[in-house]
Protein backbone atom coordinates (compact mmCIF):
# COMPACT_ATOMS: atom_id res chain seq x y z
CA UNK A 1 29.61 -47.41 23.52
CA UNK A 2 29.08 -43.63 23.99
CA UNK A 3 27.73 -42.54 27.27
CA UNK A 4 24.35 -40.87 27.71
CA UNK A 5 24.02 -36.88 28.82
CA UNK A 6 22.56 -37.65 31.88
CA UNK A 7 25.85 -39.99 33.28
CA UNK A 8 28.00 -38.02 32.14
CA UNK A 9 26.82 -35.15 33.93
CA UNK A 10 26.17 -37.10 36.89
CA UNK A 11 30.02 -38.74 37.10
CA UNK A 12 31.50 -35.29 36.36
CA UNK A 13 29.30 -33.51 39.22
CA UNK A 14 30.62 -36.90 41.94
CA UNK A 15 34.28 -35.91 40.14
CA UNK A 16 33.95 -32.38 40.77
CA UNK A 17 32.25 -32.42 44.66
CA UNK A 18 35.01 -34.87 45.23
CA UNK A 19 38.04 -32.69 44.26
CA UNK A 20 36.43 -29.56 46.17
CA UNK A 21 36.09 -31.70 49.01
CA UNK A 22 39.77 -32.80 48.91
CA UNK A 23 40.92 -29.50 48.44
CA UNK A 24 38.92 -27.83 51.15
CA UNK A 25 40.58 -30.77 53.51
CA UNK A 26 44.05 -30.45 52.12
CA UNK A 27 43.61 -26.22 53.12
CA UNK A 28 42.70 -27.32 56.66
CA UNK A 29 45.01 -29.34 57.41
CA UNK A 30 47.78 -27.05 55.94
CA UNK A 31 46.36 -24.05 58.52
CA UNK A 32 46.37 -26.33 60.96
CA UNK A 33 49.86 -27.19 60.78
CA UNK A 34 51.40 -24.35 60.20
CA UNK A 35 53.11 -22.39 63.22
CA UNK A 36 51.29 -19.47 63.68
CA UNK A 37 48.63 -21.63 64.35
CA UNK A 38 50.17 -23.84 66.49
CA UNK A 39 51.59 -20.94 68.73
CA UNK A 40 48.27 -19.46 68.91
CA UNK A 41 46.76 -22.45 70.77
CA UNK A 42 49.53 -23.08 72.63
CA UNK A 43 48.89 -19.54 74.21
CA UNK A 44 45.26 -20.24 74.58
CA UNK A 45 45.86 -23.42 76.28
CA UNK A 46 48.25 -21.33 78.68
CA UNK A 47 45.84 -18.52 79.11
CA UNK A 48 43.43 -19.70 82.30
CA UNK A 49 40.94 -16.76 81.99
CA UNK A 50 40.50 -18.34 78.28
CA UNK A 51 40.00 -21.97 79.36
CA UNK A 52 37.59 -20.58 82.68
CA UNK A 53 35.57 -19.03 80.28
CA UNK A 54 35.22 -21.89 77.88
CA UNK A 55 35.67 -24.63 79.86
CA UNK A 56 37.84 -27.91 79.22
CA UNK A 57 37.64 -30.19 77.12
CA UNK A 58 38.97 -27.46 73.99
CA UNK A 59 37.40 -27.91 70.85
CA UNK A 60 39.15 -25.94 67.90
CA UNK A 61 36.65 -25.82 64.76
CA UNK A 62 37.72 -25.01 60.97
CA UNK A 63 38.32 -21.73 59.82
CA UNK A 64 35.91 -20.07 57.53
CA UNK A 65 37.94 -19.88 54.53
CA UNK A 66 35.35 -17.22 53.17
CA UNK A 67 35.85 -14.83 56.21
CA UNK A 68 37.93 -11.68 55.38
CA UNK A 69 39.23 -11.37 58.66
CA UNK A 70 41.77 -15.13 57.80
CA UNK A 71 44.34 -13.61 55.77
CA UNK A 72 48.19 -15.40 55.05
CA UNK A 73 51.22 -14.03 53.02
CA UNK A 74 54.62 -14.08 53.59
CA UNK A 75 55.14 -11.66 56.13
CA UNK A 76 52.02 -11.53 57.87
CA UNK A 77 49.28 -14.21 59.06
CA UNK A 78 46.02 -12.58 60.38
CA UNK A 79 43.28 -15.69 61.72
CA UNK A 80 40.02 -15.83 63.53
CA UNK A 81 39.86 -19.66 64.83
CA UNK A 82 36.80 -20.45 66.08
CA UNK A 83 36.66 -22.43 69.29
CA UNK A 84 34.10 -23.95 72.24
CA UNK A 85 34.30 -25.55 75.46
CA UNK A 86 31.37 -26.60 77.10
CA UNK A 87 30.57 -23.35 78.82
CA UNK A 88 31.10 -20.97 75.93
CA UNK A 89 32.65 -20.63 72.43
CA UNK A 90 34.48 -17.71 70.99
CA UNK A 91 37.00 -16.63 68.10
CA UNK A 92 40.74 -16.70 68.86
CA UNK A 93 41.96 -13.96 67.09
CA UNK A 94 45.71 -14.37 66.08
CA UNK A 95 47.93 -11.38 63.93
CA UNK A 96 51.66 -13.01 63.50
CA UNK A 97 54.20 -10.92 61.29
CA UNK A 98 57.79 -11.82 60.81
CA UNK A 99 60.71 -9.94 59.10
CA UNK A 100 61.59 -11.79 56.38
CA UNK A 101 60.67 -15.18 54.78
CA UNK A 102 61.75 -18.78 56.65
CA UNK A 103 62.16 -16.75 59.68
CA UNK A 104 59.94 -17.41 62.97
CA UNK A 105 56.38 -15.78 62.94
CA UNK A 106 55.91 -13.22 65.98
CA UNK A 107 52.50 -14.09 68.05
CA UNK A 108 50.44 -11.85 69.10
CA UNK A 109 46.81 -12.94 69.85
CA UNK A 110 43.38 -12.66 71.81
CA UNK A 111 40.56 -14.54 72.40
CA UNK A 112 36.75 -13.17 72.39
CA UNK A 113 33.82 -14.93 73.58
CA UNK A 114 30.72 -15.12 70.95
CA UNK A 115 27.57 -13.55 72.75
């Protein structure tokens, strides 16, 4: 029994949403475990003037994946990672290089409060 039009645009649109969704997930949580991003917030965690001017508890937020600014290849990772506290939020901007591939990213980072 052939399907009408109107379902199968319907189950192709759920398909489709579903698979950007996934994908927009799986991107995340690929960022978010790689180590220039985990160094980052390690420094921010151990910068006080940072955590005075947000305030604990730390909440990281996802990147904008359409920003220029987030930008990863194999020698350099450039980021903006948005983040709040209860007293402020701000970008955490983080520029990494290394020298070659499967060597250890170099940190260098700052954070800026939003006005």
């Amino acid at each position: 029994m052939p399907w009408s039009l109107g379902k199968l645009v319907f189950y192709s649109s759920v398909v489709a949403s579903g698979t950007c969704t996934l994908t927009y997930y799986l991107i995340q949580k690929a960022f978010s475990k790689a180590s220039y991003y985990q160094q980052a917030l390690e420094q921010l965690h151990g910068h006080p003037e940072a955590l005075e001017a947000l305030g604990t508890p730390l909440n990281v937020h996802y990147l904008r994946l359409t920003d220029k600014y987030n930008f990863v290849d194999i020698a350099e990772a450039q980021l903006k990672i948005p983040v709040s506290g209860p007293k402020s939020e701000g970008h955490l901007h983080v520029i990494s290089s290394r020298n070659a591939p499967f060597q250890r990213y170099q940190q260098g980072g700052t954070f800026r409060r939003s006005s």
